[in-house]
N, C-alpha and C. Protein backbone atom coordinates (compact mmCIF):
# COMPACT_ATOMS: atom_id res chain seq x y z
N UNK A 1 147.57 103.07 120.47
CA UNK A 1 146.41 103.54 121.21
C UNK A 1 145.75 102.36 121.92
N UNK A 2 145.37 102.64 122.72
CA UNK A 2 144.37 101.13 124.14
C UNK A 2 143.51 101.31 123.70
N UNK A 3 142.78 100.30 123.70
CA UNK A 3 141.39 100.01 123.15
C UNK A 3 140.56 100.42 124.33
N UNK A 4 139.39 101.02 123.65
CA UNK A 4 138.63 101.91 124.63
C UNK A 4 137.47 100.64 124.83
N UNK A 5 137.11 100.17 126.01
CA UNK A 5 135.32 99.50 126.38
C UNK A 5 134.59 100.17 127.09
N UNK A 6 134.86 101.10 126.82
CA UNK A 6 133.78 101.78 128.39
C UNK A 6 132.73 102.97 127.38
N UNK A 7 130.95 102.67 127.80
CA UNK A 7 130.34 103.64 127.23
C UNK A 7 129.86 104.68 128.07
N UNK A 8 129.06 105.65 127.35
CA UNK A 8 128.59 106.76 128.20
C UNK A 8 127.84 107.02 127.53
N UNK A 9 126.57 107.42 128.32
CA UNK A 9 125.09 108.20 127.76
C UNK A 9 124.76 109.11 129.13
N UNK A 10 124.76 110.81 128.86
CA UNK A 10 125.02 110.96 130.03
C UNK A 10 124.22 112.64 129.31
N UNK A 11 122.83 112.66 130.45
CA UNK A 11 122.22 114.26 129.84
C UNK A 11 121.70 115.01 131.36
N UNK A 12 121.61 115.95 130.89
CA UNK A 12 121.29 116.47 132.67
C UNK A 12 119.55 117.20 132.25
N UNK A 13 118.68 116.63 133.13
CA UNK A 13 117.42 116.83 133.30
C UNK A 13 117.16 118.31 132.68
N UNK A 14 116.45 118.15 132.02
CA UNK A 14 115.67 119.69 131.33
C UNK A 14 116.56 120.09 129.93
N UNK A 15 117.47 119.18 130.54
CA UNK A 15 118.58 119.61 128.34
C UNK A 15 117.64 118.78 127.60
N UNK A 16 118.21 119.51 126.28
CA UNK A 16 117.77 119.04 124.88
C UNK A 16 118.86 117.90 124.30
N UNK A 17 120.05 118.36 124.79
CA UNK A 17 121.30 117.68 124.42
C UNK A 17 121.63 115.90 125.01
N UNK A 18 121.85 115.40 124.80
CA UNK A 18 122.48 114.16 125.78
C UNK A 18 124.26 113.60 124.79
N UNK A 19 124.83 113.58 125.87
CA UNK A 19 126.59 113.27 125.55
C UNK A 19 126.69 112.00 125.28
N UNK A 20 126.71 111.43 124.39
CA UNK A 20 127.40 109.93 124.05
C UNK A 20 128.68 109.25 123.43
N UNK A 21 129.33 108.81 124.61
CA UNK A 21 131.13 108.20 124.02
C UNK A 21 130.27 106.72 123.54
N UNK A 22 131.21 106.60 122.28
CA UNK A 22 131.16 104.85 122.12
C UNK A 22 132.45 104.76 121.60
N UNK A 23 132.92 103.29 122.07
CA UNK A 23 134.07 102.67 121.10
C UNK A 23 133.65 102.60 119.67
N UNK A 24 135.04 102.79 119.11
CA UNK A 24 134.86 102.71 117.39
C UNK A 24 134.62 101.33 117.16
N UNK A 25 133.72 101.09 115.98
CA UNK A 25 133.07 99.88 115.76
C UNK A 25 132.31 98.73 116.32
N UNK A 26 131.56 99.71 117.37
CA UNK A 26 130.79 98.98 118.21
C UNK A 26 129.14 99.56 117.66
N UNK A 27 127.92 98.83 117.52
CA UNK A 27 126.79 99.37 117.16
C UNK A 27 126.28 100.14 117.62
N UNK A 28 126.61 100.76 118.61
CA UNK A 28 126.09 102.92 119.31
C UNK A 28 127.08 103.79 118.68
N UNK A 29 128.43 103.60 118.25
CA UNK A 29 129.07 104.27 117.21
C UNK A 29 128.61 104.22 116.08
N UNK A 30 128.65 103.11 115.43
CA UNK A 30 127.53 103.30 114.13
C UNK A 30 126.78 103.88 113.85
N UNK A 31 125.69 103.98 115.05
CA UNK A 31 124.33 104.59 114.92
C UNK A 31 124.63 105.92 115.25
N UNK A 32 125.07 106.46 115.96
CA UNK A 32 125.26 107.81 116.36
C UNK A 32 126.40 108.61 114.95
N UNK A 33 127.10 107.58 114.23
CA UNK A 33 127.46 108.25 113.22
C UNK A 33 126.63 108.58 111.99
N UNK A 34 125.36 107.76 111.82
CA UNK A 34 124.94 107.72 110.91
C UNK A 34 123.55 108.72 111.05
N UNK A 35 123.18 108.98 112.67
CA UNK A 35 122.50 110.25 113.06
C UNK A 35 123.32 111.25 112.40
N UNK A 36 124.68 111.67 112.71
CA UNK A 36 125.07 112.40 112.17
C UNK A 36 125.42 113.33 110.95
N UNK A 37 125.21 112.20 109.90
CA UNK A 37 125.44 112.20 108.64
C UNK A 37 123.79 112.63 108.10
N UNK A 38 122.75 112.22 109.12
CA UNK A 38 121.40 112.47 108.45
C UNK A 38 120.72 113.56 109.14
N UNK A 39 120.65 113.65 110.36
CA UNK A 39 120.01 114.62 110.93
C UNK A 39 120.98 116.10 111.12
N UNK A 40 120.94 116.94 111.20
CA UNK A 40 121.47 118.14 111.84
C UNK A 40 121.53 118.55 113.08
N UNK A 41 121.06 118.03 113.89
CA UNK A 41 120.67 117.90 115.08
C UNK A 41 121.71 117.15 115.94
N UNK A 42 121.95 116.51 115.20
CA UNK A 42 123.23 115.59 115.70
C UNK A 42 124.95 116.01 115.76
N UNK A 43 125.71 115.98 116.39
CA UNK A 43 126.90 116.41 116.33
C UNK A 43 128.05 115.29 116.97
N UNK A 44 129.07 115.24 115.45
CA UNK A 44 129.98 114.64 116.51
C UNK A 44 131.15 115.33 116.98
N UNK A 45 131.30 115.78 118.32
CA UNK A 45 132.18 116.49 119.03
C UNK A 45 133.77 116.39 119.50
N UNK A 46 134.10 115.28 119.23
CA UNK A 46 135.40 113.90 118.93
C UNK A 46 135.21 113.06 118.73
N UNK A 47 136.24 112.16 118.34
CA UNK A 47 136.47 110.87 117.34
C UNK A 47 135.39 110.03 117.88
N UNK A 48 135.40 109.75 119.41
CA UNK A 48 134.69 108.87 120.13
C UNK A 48 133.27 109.24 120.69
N UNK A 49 132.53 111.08 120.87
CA UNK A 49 132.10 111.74 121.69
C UNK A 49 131.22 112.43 120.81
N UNK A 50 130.08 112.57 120.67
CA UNK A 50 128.76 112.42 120.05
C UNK A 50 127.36 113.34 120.90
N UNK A 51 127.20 114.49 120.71
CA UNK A 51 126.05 115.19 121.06
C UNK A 51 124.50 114.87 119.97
N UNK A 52 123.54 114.24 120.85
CA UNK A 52 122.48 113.55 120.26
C UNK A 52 121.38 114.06 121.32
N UNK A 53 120.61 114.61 120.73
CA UNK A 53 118.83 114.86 121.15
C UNK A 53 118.63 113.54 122.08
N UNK A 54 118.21 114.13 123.26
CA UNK A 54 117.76 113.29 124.33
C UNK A 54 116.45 112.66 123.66
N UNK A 55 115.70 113.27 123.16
CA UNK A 55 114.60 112.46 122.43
C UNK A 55 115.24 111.29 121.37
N UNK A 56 116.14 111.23 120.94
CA UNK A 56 116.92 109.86 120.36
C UNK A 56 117.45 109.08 121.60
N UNK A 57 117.58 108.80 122.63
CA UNK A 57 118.15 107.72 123.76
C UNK A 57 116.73 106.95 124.12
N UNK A 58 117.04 105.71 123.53
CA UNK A 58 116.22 105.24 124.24
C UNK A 58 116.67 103.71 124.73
N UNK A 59 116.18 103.11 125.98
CA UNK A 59 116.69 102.18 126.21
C UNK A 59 115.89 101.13 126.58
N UNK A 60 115.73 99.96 126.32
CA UNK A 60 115.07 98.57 126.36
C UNK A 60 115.55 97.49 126.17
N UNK A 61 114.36 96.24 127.18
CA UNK A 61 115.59 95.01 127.59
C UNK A 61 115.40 94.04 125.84
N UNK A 62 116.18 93.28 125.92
CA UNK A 62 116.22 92.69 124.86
C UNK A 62 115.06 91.70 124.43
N UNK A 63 114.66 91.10 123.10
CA UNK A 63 113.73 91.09 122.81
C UNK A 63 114.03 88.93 123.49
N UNK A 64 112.99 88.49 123.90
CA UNK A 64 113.15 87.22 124.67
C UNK A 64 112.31 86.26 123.57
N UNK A 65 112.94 85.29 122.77
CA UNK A 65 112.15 85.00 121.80
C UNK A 65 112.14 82.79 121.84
N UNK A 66 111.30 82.39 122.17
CA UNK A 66 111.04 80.74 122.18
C UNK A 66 111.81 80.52 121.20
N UNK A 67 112.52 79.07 121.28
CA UNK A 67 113.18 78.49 120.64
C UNK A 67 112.52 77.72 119.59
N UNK A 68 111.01 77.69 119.78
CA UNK A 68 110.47 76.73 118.70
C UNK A 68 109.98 78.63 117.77
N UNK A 69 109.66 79.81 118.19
CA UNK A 69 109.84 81.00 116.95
C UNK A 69 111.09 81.49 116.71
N UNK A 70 111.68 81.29 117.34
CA UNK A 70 112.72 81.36 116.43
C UNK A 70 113.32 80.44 115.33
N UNK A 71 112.74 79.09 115.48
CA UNK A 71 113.09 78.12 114.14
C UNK A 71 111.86 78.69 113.20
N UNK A 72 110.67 79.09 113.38
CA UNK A 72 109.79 79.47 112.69
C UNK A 72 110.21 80.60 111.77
N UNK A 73 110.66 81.66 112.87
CA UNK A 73 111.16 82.79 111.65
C UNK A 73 112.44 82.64 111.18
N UNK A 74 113.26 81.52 111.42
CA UNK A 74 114.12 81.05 110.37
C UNK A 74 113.60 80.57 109.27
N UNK A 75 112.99 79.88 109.07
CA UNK A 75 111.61 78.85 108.46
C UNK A 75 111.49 79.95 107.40
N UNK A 76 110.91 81.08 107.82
CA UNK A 76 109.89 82.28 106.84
C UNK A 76 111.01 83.06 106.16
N UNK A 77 112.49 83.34 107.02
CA UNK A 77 113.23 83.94 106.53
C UNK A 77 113.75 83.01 105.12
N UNK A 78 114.32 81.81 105.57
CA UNK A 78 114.86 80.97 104.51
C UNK A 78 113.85 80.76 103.14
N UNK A 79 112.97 81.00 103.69
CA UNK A 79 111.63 80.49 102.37
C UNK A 79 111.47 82.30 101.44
N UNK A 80 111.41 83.05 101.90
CA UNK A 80 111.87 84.12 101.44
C UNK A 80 112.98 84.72 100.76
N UNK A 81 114.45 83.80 101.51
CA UNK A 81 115.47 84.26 100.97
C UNK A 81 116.05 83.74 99.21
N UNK A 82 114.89 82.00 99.71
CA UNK A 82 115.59 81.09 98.64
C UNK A 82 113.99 81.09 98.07
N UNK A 83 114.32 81.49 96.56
CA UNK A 83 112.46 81.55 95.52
C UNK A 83 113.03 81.52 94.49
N UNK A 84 112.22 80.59 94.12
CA UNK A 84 112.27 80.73 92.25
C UNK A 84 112.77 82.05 91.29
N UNK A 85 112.18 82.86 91.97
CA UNK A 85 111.32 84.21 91.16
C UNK A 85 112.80 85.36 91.71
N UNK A 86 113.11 84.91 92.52
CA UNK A 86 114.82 85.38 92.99
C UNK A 86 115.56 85.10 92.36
N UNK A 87 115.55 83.74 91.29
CA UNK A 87 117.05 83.22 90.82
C UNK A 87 118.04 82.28 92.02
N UNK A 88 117.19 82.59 93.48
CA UNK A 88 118.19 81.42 94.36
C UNK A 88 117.85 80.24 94.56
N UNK A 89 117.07 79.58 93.88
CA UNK A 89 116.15 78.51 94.27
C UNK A 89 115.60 77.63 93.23
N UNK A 90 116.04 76.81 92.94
CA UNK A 90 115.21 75.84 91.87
C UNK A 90 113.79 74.81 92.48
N UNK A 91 113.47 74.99 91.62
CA UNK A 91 112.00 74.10 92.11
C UNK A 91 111.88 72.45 91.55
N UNK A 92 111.49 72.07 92.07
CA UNK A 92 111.59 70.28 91.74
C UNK A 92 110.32 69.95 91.28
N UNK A 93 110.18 68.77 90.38
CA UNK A 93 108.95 68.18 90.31
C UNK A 93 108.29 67.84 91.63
N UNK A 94 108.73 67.17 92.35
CA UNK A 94 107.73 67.17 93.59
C UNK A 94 107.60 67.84 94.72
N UNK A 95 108.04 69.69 94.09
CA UNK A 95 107.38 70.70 94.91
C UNK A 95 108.23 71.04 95.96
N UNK A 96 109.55 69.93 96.28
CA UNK A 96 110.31 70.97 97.04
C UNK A 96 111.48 72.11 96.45
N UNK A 97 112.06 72.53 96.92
CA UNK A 97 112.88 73.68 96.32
C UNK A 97 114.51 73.37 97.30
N UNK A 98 115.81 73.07 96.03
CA UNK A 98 116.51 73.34 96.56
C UNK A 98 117.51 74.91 95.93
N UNK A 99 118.27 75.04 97.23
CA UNK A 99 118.86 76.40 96.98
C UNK A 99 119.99 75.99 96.07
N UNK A 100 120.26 77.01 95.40
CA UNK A 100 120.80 77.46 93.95
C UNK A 100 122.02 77.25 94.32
N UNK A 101 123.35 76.42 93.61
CA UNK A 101 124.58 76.21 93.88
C UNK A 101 124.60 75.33 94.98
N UNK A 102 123.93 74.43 95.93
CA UNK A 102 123.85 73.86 97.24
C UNK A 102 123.36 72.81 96.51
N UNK A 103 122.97 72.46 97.90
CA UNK A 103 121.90 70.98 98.43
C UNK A 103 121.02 70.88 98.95
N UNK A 104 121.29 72.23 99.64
CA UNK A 104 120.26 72.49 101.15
C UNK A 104 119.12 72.57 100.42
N UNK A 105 117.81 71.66 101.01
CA UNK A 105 116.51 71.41 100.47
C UNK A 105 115.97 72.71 101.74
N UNK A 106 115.20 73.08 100.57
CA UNK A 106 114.05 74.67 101.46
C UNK A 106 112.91 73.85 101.52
């Protein structure tokens, strides 16, 4: 079988319905499978081909994020991921914390 790249989101004004192809294992297949599995509303119509409530399409540009917040919410993520109180993280006498099995100082 050829590998499929080509998507489709495709509803005609005043339907309830909107038609969506995605390639298998791409993240609009995912999601439209997992509508499926939860809502009723949802239908998948072939392997690739997916009937979904026009009120589920929605589309927006990607989120544009500074390079100095994005080290920040690395920062908050890592300090979150690695804690004492988790088991991933040992704490030192002088208050820094390294991660559990590593080196890497948090």
């Amino acid at each position: 079988m050829e590998t499929m790249n080509e998507f489709c989101i495709e509803w005609v004004r005043g339907d309830s319905v909107a038609t969506i192809t995605a390639p298998m294992g791409t993240a609009l297949y995912n999601k439209c499978m997992k509508f499926c599995q939860e809502y009723d509303e949802c239908q998948q119509i072939d392997e690739l081909v997916f009937h979904i409530p026009v009120k589920y399409v929605k589309v927006s540009h990607p989120r544009v994020v500074s390079e100095e917040n994005r080290q920040k919410q690395a920062e908050r993520l890592r300090r979150l991921k690695y804690t004492p109180e988790a088991g991933t993280a040992e704490k030192w006498d002088d208050g820094s914390m390294v991660a559990r099995g590593g080196d890497e100082t948090i």
